[in-house]
Protein backbone atom coordinates (compact mmCIF):
# COMPACT_ATOMS: atom_id res chain seq x y z
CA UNK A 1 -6.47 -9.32 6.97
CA UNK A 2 -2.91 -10.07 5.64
CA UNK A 3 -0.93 -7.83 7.34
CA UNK A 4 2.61 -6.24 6.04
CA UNK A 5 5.35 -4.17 7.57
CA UNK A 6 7.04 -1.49 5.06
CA UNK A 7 10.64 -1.63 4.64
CA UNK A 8 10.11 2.11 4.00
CA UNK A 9 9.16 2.81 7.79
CA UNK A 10 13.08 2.17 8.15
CA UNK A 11 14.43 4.13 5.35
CA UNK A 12 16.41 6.24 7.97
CA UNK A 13 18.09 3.31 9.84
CA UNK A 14 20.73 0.64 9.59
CA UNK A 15 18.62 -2.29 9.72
CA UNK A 16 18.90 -5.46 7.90
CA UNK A 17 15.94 -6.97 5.98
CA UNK A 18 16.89 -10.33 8.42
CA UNK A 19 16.15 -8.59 11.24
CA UNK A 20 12.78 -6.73 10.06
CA UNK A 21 12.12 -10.03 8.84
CA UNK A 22 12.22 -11.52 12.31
CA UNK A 23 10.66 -9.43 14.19
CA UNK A 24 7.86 -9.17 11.59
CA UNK A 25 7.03 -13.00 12.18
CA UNK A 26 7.20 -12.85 15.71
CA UNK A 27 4.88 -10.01 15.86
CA UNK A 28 2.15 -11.50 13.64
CA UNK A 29 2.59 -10.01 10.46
CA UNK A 30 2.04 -12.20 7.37
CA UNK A 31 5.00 -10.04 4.93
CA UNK A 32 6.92 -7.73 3.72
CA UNK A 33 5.83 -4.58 1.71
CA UNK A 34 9.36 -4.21 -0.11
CA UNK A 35 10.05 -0.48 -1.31
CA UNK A 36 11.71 -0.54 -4.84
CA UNK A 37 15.27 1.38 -3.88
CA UNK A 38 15.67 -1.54 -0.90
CA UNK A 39 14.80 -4.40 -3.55
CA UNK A 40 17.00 -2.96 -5.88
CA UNK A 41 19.75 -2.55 -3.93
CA UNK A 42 19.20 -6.27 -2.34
CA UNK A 43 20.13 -7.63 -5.42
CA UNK A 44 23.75 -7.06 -4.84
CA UNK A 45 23.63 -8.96 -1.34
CA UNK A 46 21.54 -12.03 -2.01
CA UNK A 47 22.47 -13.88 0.40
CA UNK A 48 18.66 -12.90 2.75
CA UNK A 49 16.60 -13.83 -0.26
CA UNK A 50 12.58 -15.27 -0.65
CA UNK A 51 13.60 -18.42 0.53
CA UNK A 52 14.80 -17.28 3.85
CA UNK A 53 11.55 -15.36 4.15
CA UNK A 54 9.27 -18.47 3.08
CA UNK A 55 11.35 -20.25 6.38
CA UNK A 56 9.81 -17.66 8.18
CA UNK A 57 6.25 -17.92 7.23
CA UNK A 58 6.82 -14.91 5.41
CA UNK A 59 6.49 -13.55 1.90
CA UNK A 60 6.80 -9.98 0.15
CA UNK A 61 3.27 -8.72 -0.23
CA UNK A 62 3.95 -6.12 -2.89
CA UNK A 63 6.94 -4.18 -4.40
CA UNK A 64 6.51 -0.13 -4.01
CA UNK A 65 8.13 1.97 -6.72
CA UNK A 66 7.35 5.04 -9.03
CA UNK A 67 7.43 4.74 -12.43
CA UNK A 68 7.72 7.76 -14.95
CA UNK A 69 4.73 9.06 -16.72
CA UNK A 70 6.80 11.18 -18.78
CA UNK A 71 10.12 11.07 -20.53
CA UNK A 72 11.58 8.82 -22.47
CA UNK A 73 9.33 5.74 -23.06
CA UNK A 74 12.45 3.48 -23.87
CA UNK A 75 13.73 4.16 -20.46
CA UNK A 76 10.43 4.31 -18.59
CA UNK A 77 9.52 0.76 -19.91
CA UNK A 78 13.32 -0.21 -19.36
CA UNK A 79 12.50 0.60 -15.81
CA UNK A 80 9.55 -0.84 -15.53
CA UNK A 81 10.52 -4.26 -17.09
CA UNK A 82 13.38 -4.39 -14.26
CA UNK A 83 10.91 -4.04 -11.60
CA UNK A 84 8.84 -6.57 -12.73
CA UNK A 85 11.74 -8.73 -12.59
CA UNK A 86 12.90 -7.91 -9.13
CA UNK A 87 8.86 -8.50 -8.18
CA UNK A 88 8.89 -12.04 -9.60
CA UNK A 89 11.89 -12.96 -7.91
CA UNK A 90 10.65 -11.69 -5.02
CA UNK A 91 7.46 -14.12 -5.24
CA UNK A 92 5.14 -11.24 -5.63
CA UNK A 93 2.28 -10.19 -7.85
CA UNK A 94 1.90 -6.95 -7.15
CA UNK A 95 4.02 -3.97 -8.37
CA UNK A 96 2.69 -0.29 -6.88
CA UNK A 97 3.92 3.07 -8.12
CA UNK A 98 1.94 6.32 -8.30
CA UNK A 99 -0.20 7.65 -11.74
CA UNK A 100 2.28 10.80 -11.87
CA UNK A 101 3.43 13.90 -9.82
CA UNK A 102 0.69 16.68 -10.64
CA UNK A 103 -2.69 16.52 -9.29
CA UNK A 104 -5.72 15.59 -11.51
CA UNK A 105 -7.09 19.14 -11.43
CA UNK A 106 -3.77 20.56 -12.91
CA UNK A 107 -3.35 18.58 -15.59
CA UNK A 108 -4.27 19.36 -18.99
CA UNK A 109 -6.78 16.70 -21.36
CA UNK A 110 -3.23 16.22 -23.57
CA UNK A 111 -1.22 15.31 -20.68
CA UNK A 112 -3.68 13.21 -19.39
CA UNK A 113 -3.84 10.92 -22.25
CA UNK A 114 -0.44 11.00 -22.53
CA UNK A 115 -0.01 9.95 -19.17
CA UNK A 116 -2.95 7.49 -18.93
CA UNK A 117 -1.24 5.82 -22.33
CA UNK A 118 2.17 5.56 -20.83
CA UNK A 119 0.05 3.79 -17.65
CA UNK A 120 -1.57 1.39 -20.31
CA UNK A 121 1.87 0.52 -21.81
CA UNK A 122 3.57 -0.47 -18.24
CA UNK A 123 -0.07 -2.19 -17.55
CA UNK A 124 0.77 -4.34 -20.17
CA UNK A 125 4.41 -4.90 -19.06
CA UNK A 126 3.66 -5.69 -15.61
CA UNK A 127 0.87 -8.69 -17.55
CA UNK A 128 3.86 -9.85 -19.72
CA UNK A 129 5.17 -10.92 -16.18
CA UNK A 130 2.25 -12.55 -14.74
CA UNK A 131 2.01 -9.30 -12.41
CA UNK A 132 -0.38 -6.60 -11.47
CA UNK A 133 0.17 -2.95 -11.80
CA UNK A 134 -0.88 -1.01 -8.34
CA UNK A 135 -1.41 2.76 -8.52
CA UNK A 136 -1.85 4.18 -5.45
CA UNK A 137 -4.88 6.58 -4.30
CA UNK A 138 -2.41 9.91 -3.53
CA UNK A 139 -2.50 13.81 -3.81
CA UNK A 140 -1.05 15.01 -6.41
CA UNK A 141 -1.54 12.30 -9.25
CA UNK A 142 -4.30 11.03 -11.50
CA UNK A 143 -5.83 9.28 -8.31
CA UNK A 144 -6.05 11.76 -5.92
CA UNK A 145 -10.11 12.52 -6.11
CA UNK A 146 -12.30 9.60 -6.31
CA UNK A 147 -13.24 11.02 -9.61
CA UNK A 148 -10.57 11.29 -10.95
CA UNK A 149 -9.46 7.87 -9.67
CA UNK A 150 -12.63 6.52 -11.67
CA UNK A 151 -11.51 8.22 -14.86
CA UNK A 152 -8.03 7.00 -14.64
CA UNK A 153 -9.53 3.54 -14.54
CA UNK A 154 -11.67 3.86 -17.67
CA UNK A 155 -9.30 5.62 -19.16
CA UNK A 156 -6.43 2.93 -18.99
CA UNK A 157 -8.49 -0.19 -19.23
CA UNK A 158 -5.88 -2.97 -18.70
CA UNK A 159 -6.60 -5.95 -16.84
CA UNK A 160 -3.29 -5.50 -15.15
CA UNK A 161 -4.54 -2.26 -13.40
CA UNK A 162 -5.15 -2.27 -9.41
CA UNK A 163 -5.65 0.18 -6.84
CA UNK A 164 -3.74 0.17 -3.69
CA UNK A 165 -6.20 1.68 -1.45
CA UNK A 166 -4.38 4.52 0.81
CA UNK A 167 -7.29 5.32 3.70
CA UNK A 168 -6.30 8.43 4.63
CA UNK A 169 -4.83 9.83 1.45
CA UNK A 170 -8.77 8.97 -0.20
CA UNK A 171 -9.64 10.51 3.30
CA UNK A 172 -7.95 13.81 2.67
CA UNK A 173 -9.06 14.04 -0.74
CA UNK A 174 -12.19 15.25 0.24
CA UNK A 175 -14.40 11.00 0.16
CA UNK A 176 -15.63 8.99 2.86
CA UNK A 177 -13.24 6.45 2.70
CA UNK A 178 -16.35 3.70 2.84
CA UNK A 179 -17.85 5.04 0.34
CA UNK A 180 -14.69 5.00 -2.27
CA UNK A 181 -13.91 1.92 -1.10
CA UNK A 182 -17.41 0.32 -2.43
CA UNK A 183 -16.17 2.13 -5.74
CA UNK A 184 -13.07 0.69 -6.10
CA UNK A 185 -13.89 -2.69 -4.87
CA UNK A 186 -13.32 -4.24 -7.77
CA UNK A 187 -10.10 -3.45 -8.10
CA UNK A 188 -8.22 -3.29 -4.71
CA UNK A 189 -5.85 -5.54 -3.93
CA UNK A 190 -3.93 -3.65 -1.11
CA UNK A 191 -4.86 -1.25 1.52
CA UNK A 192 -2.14 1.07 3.45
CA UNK A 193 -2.90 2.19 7.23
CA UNK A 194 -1.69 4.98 8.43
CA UNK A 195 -3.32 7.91 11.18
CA UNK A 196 -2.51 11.96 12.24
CA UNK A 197 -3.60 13.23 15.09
CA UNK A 198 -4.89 16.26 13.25
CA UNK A 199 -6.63 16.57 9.34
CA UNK A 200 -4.66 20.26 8.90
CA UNK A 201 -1.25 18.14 9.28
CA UNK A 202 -1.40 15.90 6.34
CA UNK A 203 1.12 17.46 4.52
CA UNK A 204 3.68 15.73 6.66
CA UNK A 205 2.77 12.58 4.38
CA UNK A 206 4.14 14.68 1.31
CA UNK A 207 6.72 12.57 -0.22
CA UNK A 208 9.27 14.98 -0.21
CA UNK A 209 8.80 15.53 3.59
CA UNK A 210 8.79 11.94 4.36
CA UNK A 211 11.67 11.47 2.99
CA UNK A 212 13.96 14.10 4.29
CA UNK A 213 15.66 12.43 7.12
CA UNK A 214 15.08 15.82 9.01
CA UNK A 215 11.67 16.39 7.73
CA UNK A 216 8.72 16.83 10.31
CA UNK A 217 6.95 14.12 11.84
CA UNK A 218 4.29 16.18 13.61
CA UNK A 219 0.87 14.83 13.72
CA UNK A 220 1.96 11.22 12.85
CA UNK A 221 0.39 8.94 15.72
CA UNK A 222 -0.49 5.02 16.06
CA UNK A 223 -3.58 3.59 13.74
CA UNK A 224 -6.18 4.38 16.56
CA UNK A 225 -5.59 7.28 17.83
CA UNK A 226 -5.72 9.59 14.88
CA UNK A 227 -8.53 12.05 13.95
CA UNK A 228 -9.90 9.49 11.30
CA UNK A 229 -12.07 6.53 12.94
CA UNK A 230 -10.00 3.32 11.53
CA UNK A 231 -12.36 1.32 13.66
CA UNK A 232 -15.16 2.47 12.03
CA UNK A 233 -13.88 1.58 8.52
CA UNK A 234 -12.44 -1.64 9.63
CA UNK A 235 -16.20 -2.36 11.20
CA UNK A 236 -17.61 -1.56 8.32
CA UNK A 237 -15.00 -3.81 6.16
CA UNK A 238 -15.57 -6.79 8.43
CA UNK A 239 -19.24 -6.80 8.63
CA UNK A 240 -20.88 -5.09 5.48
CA UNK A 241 -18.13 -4.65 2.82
CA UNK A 242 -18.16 -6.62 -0.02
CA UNK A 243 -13.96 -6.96 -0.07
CA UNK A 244 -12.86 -10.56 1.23
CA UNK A 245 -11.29 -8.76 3.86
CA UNK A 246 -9.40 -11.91 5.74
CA UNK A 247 -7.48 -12.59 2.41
CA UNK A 248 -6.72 -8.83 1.94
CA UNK A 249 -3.08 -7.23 2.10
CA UNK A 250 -2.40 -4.25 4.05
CA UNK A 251 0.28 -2.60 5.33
CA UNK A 252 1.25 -0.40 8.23
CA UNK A 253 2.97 2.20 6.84
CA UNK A 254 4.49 3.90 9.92
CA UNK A 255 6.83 7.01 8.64
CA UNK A 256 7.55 8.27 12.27
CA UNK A 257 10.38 7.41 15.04
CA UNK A 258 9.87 3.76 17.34
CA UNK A 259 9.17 2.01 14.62
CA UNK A 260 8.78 -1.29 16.25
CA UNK A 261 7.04 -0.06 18.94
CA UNK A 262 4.69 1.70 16.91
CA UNK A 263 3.91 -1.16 14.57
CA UNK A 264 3.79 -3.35 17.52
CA UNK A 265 0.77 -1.94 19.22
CA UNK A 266 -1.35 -1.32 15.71
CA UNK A 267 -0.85 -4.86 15.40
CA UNK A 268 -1.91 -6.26 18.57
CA UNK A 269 -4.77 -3.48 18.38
CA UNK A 270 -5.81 -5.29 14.84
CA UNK A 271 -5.39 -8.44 16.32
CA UNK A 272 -7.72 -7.97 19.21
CA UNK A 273 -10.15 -6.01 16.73
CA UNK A 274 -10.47 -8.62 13.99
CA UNK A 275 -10.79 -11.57 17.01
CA UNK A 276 -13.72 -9.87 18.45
CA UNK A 277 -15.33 -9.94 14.86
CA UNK A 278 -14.77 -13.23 14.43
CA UNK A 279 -16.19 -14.05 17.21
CA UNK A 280 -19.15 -12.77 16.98
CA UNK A 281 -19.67 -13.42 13.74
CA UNK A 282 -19.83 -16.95 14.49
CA UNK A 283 -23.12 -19.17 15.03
CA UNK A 284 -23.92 -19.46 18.75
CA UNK A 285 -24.22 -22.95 20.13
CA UNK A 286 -27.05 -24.14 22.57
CA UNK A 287 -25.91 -26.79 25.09
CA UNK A 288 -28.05 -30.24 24.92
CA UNK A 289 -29.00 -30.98 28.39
């Protein structure tokens, strides 16, 4: 796989994008998942731009924002049209944001067209720029049951329309996380990685708890050595899954403290996973004697 750091993972620190940049290519990541309020607010310092990550070997793997559902459409496609623009000069395709704030079960047949229309409109934005819409899998939005997920698909049928594929968050919606991701095949283009050490803890991934610099971090642990079996997915994605997984993005989307330390092992741990696949996935050779 393609793997990405998340400038997110640092929303709490005084870091430059140089120096996540640098360590992320001499830790063996591929790029940069870029969250929308850091790319935004790059503009006005341009002087670390794509160019100085392409030196690198680098390149931003995706742009994560949210765009509104509801509101005023002027301003929502305003918003979404600026995005688009920030991903392109990023070098990206890929532009993620999440398919509302209410979960599917709570939201009435009106609102849901409403908000599967508004989806269709920035669809067709995000195509106007030669880019891909991502909506996340998530609680508390149109994609938050594998179902529901389906629906929103069918429903919005754009072209533009991808999933980012969130293991855990289809985990705690109730799906084995193989299974949905046969389903959604089609249409993944990224993957987040993430772990807790116990399934009655997810809430600390609510958004509002992540970002609160004083929020809890209880539960969140490295990528193997959480309550869900990441090696058993990624076994199952290397060997039997019908996703081109060495050309796939993820990203390590680490919310907790030690951030390089954290995203340091995972990686190695991929590393020595992925190499041991390889391997053996390769013909055997018999010595002529």
């Amino acid at each position: 796989m393609k793997y990405s750091v998340c400038t997110i993972s640092f929303r709490h620190q005084l870091i430059s994008l140089e120096r996540i940049a640098n360590w992320a290519k001499s830790h063996q990541f591929d790029a940069i998942e870029l969250w929308g309020v850091h790319a935004k607010n790059l503009r006005q310092s341009p002087d670390f731009n794509l160019e100085c990550l392409a030196e690198r070997g680098l390149s931003v793997s995706m742009v994560s924002d949210y765009l509104p559902l509801d509101g005023d459409l002027q301003s929502g496609v305003a918003s979404a049209e600026t995005l688009c623009t920030i991903t392109r000069s990023w070098g990206a395709n890929k532009l993620r944001t999440f398919s509302g704030g209410k979960a599917s079960a709570d939201v009435s047949e009106e609102e849901r067209e409403s908000y599967t229309a508004r989806l269709r409109q920035y669809c067709q934005v995000a195509q106007d720029y030669g880019i891909d819409l991502v909506v996340e899998t998530h609680p508390n939005t149109l994609a938050d049951t594998l179902e529901s997920t389906l629906r929103l698909i069918e429903e919005v049928n754009h072209p533009a329309l991808r999933i980012n594929f969130d293991v855990i968050h289809v985990w705690e919606m109730g799906s084995d996380p193989v299974f949905a991701l046969e389903k959604l095949a089609p249409l993944i283009v990224h993957m987040h990685f993430k772990n807790i050490t116990q399934r009655h803890l997810l809430n600390v991934f609510n958004p509002g708890n992540v970002y609160a610099p004083a929020g809890s971090r209880e539960g969140m642990t490295s990528l193997f050595t959480g309550e869900y079996d990441f090696k058993k997915l990624l076994t199952y994605v290397m060997t039997e899954s019908s996703i081109p997984w060495q050309n796939m993005d993820a990203s390590l989307e680490w919310f907790g403290p030690d951030v390089f330390t954290t995203l340091d092992k995972d990686r190695k741990e991929l590393a020595t996973l992925e190499s041991q696949f390889i391997k053996q996935s390769q013909p055997e050779t018999v010595a002529l004697v």
